[in-house]
C-alpha atoms as a PDB file:
ATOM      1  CA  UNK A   1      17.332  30.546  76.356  1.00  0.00           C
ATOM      2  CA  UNK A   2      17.756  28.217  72.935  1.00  0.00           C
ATOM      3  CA  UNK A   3      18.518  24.891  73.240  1.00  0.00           C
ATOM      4  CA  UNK A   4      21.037  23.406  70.850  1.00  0.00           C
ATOM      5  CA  UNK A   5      20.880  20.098  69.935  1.00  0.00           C
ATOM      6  CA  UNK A   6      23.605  18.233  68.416  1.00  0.00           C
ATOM      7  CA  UNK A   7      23.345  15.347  66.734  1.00  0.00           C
ATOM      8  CA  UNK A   8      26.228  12.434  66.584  1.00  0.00           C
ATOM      9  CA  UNK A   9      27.956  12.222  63.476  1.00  0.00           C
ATOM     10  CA  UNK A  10      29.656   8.885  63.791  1.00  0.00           C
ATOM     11  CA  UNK A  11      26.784   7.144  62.787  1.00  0.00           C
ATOM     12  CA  UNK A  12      25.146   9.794  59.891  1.00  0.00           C
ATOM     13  CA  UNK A  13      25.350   8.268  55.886  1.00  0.00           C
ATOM     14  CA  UNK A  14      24.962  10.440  53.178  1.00  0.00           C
ATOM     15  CA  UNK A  15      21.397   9.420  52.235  1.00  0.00           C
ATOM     16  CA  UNK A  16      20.338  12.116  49.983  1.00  0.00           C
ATOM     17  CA  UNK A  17      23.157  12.101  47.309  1.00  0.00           C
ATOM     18  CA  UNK A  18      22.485   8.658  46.615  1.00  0.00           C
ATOM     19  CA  UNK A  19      18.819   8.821  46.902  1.00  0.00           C
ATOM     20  CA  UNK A  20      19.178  12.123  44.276  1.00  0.00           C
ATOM     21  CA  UNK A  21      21.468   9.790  41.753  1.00  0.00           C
ATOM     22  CA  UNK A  22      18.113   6.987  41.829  1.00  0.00           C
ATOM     23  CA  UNK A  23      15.818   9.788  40.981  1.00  0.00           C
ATOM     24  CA  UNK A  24      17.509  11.381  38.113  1.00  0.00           C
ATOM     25  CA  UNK A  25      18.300   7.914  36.745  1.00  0.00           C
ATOM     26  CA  UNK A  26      14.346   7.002  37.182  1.00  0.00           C
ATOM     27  CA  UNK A  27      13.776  10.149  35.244  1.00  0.00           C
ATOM     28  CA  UNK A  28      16.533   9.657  32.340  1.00  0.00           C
ATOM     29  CA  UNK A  29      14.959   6.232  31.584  1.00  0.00           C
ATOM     30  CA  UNK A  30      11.576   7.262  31.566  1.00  0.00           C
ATOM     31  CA  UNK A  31      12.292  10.632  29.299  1.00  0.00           C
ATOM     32  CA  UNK A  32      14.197   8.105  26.819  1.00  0.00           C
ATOM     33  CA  UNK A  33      11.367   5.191  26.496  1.00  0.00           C
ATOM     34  CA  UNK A  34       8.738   8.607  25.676  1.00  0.00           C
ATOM     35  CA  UNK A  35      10.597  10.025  23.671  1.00  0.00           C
ATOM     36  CA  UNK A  36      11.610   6.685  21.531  1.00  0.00           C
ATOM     37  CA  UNK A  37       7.339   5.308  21.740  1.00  0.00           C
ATOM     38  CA  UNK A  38       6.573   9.502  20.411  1.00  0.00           C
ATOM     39  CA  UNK A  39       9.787   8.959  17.799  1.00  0.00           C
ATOM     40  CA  UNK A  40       7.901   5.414  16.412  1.00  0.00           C
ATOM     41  CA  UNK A  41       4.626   6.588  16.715  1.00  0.00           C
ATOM     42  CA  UNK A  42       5.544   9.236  14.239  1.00  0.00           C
ATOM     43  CA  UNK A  43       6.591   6.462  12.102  1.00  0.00           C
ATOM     44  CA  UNK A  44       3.661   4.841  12.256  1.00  0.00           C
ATOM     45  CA  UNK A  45       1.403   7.919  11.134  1.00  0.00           C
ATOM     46  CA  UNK A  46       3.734   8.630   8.203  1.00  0.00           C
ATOM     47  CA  UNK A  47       3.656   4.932   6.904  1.00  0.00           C
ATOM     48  CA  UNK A  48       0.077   5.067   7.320  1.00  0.00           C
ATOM     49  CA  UNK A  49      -0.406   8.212   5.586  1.00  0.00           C
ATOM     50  CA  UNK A  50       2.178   7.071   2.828  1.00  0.00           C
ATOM     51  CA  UNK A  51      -0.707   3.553   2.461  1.00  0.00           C
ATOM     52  CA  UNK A  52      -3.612   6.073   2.357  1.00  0.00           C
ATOM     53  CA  UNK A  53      -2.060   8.007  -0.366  1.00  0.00           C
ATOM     54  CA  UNK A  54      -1.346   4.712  -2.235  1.00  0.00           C
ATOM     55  CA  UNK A  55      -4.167   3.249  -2.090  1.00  0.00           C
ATOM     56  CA  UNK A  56      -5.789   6.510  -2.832  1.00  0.00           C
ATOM     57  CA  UNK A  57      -3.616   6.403  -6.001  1.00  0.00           C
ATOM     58  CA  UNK A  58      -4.549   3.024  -6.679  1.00  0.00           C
ATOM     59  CA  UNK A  59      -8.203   3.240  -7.040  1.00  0.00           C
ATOM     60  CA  UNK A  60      -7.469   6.731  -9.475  1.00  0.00           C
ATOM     61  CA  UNK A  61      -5.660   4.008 -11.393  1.00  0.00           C
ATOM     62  CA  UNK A  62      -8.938   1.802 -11.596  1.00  0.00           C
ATOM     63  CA  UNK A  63     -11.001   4.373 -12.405  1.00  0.00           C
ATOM     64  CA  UNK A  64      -9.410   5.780 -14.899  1.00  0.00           C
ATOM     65  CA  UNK A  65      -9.201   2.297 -16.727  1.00  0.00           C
ATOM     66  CA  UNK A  66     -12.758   1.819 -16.078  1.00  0.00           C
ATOM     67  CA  UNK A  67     -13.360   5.096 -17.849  1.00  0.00           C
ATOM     68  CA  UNK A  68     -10.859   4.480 -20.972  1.00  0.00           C
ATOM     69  CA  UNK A  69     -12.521   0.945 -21.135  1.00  0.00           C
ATOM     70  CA  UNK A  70     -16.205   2.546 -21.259  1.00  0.00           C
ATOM     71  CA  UNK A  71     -14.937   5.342 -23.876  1.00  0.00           C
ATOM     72  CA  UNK A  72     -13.335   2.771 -25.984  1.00  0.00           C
ATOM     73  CA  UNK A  73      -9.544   4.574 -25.439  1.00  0.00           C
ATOM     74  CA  UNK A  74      -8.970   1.177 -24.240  1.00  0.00           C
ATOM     75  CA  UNK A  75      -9.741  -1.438 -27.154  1.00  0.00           C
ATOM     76  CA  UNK A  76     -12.646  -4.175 -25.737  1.00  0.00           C
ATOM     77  CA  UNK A  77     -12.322  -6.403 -28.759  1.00  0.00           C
ATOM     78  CA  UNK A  78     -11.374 -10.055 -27.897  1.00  0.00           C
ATOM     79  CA  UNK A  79      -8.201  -9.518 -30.879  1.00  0.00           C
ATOM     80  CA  UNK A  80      -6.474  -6.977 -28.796  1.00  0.00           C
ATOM     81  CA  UNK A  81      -6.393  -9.708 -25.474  1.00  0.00           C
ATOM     82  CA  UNK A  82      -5.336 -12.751 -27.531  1.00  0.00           C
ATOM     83  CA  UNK A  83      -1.828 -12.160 -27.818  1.00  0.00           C
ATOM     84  CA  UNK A  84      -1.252 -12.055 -24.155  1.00  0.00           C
ATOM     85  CA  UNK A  85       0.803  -9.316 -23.717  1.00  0.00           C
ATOM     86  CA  UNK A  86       1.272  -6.025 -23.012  1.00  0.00           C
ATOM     87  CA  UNK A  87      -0.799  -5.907 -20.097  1.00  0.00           C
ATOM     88  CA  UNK A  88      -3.659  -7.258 -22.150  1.00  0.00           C
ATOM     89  CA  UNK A  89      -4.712 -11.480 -21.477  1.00  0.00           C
ATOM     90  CA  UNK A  90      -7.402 -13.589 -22.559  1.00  0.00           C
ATOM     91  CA  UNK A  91      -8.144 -15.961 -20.075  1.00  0.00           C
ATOM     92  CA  UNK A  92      -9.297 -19.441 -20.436  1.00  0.00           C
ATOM     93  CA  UNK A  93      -9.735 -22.074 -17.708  1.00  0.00           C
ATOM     94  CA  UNK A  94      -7.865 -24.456 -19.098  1.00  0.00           C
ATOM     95  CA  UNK A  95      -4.405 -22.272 -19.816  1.00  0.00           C
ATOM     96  CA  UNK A  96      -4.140 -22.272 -15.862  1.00  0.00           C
ATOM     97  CA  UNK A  97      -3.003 -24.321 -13.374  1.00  0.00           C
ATOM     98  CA  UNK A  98      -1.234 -24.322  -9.803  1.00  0.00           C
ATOM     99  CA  UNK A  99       1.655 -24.531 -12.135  1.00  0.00           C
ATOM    100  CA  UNK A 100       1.129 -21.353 -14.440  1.00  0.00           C
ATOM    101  CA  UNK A 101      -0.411 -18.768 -12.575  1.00  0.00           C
ATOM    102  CA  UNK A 102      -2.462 -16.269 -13.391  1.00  0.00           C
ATOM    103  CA  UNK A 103      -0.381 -12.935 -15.021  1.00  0.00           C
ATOM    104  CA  UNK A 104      -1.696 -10.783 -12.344  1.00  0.00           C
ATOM    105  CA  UNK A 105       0.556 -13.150  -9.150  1.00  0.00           C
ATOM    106  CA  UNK A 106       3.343 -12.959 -11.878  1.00  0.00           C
ATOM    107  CA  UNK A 107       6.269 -10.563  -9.711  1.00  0.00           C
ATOM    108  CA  UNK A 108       8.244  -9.967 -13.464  1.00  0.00           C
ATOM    109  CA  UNK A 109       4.998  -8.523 -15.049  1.00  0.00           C
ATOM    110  CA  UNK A 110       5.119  -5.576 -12.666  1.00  0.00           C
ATOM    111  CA  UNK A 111       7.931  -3.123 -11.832  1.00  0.00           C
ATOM    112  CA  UNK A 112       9.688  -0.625 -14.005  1.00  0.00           C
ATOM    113  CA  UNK A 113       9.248  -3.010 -17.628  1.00  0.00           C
ATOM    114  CA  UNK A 114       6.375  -1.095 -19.130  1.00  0.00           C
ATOM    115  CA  UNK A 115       6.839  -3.954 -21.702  1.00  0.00           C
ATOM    116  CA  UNK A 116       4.132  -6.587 -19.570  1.00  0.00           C
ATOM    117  CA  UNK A 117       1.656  -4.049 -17.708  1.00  0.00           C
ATOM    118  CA  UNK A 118       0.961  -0.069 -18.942  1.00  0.00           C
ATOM    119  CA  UNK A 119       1.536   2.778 -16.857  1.00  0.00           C
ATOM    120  CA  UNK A 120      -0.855   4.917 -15.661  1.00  0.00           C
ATOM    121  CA  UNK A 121      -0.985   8.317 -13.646  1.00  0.00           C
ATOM    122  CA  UNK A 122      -2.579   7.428 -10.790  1.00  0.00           C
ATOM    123  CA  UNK A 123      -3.315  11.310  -9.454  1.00  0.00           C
ATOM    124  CA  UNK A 124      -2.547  11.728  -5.829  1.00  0.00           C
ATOM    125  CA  UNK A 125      -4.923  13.837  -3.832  1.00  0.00           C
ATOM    126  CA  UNK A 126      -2.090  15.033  -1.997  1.00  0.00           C
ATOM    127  CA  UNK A 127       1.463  16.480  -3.180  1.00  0.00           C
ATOM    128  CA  UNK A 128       2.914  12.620  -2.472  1.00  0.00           C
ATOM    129  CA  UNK A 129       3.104  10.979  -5.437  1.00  0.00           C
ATOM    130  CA  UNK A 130       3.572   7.375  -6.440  1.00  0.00           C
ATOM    131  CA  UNK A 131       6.817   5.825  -7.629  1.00  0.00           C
ATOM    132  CA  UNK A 132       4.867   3.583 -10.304  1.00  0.00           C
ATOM    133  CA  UNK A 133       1.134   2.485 -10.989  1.00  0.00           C
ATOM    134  CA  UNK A 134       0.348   0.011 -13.302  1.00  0.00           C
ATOM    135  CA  UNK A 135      -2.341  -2.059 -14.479  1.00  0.00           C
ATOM    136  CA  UNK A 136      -3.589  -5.368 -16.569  1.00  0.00           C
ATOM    137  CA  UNK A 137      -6.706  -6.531 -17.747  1.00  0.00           C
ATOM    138  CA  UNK A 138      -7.621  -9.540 -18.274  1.00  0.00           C
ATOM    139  CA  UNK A 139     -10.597 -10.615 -20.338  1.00  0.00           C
ATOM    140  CA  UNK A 140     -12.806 -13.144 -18.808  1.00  0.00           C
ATOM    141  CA  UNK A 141     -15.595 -15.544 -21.153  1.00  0.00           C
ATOM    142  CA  UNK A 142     -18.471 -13.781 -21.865  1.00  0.00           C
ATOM    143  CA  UNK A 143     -21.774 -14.015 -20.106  1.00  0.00           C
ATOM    144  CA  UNK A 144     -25.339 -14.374 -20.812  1.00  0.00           C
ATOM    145  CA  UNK A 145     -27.695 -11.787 -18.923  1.00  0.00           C
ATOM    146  CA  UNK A 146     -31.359 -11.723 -18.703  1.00  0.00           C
ATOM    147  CA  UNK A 147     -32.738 -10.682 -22.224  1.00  0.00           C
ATOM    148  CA  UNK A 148     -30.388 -12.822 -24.075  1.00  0.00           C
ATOM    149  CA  UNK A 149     -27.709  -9.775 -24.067  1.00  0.00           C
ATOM    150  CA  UNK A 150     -24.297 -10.702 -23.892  1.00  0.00           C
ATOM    151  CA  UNK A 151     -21.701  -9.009 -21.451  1.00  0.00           C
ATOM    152  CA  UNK A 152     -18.159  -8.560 -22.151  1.00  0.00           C
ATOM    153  CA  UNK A 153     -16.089  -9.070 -18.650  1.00  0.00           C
ATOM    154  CA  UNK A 154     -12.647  -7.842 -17.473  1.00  0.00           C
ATOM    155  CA  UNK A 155     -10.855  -8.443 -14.791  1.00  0.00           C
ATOM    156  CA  UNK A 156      -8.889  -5.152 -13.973  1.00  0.00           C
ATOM    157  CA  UNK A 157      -5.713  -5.384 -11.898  1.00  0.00           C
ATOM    158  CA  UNK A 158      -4.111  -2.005 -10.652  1.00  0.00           C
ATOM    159  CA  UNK A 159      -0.754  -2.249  -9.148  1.00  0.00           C
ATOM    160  CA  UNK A 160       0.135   1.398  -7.300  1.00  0.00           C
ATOM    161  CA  UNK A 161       3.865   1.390  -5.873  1.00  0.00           C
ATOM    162  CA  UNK A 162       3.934   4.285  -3.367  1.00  0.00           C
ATOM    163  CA  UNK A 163       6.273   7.109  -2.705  1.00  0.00           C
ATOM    164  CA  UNK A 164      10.295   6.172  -1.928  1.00  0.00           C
ATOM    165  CA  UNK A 165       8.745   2.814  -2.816  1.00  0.00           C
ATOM    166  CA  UNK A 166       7.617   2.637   0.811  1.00  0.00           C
ATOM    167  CA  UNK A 167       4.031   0.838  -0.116  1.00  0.00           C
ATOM    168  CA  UNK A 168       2.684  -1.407  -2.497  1.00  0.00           C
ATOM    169  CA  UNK A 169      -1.175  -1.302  -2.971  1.00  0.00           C
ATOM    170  CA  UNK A 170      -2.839  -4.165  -5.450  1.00  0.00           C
ATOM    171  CA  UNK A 171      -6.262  -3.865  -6.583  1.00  0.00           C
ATOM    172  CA  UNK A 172      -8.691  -5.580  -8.882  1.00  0.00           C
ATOM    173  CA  UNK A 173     -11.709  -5.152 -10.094  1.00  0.00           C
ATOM    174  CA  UNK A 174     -14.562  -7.272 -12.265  1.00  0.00           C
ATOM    175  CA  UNK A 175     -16.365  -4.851 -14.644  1.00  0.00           C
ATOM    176  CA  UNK A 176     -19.161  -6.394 -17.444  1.00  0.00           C
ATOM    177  CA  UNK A 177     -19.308  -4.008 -20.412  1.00  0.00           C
ATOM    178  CA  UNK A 178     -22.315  -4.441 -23.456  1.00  0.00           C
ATOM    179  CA  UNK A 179     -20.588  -6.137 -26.348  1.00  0.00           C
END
């Protein structure tokens, strides 16, 4: 013979539907705050990769000013930096101050007037290309080396504006050439 037990059910709540609803909320939130911290870490990586690919671009840029400088495609004679323009300076000490900065921390030399700073390809190892790249040189006073030889020096700013104009990579260089 089975015994039946029956319980009251005057006093019984419904203790599982609730319990249920807490769960599934529990679950919503957490599936939202993963899928928002995987949504900006795939941000992240495509910023970073859009910086690497600047930068990347940039240092093409100084190179291949480097190069035209050695080959003489880019003129080292002190006549062609006197004027001051065209993405060519002379600099002297005393034609800067805190209150005329150098042309390089100058915003309106860069950007889309080719007029102040040249354009330059700036090859992309990947198929992201920059918006812009740039560059100025600046001709520093010559310098006395050992041997009594006298050294031509440049100061070599590249300016590399990344894809969608996401990134903005600046860099600069000091290179001595023989005079």
């Amino acid at each position: 013979m089975t015994a039946q037990v029956h319980l009251p059910r005057h006093g019984s709540r419904g203790i599982v539907l609730p319990t249920v609803l807490i769960m599934l909320l529990v679950l919503t939130i957490a599936s939202l705050v993963i899928v928002e911290q995987i949504s900006s870490q795939t941000r992240m990586a495509g910023n970073a990769a859009v910086e690497q690919v600047t930068l990347q671009a940039a240092e093409s840029g100084l190179r291949e000013v480097v190069n035209d400088l050695n080959s003489g495609a880019i003129s080292s004679l002190p006549t062609a930096y006197y004027a001051n323009t065209g993405g060519y300076y002379y600099f002297e000490a005393s034609n800067y101050n805190s209150s005329t900065p150098l042309p390089w921390k100058v915003p309106s030399n860069w950007g889309s007037n080719l007029t102040n700073t040249p354009a330059l390809s700036c090859a992309s190892p990947t198929s992201m290309a920059t918006s812009l790249c740039q560059y100025m040189i600046e001709m520093l006073p010559s310098v006395r080396v050992k041997g009594g030889s006298t050294m031509r020096v440049f100061r070599i700013t590249v300016r590399a504006v990344g894809p969608n104009n996401q990134s903005v990579v600046m860099l600069q260089t000091l290179y001595q050439l023989p005079a």
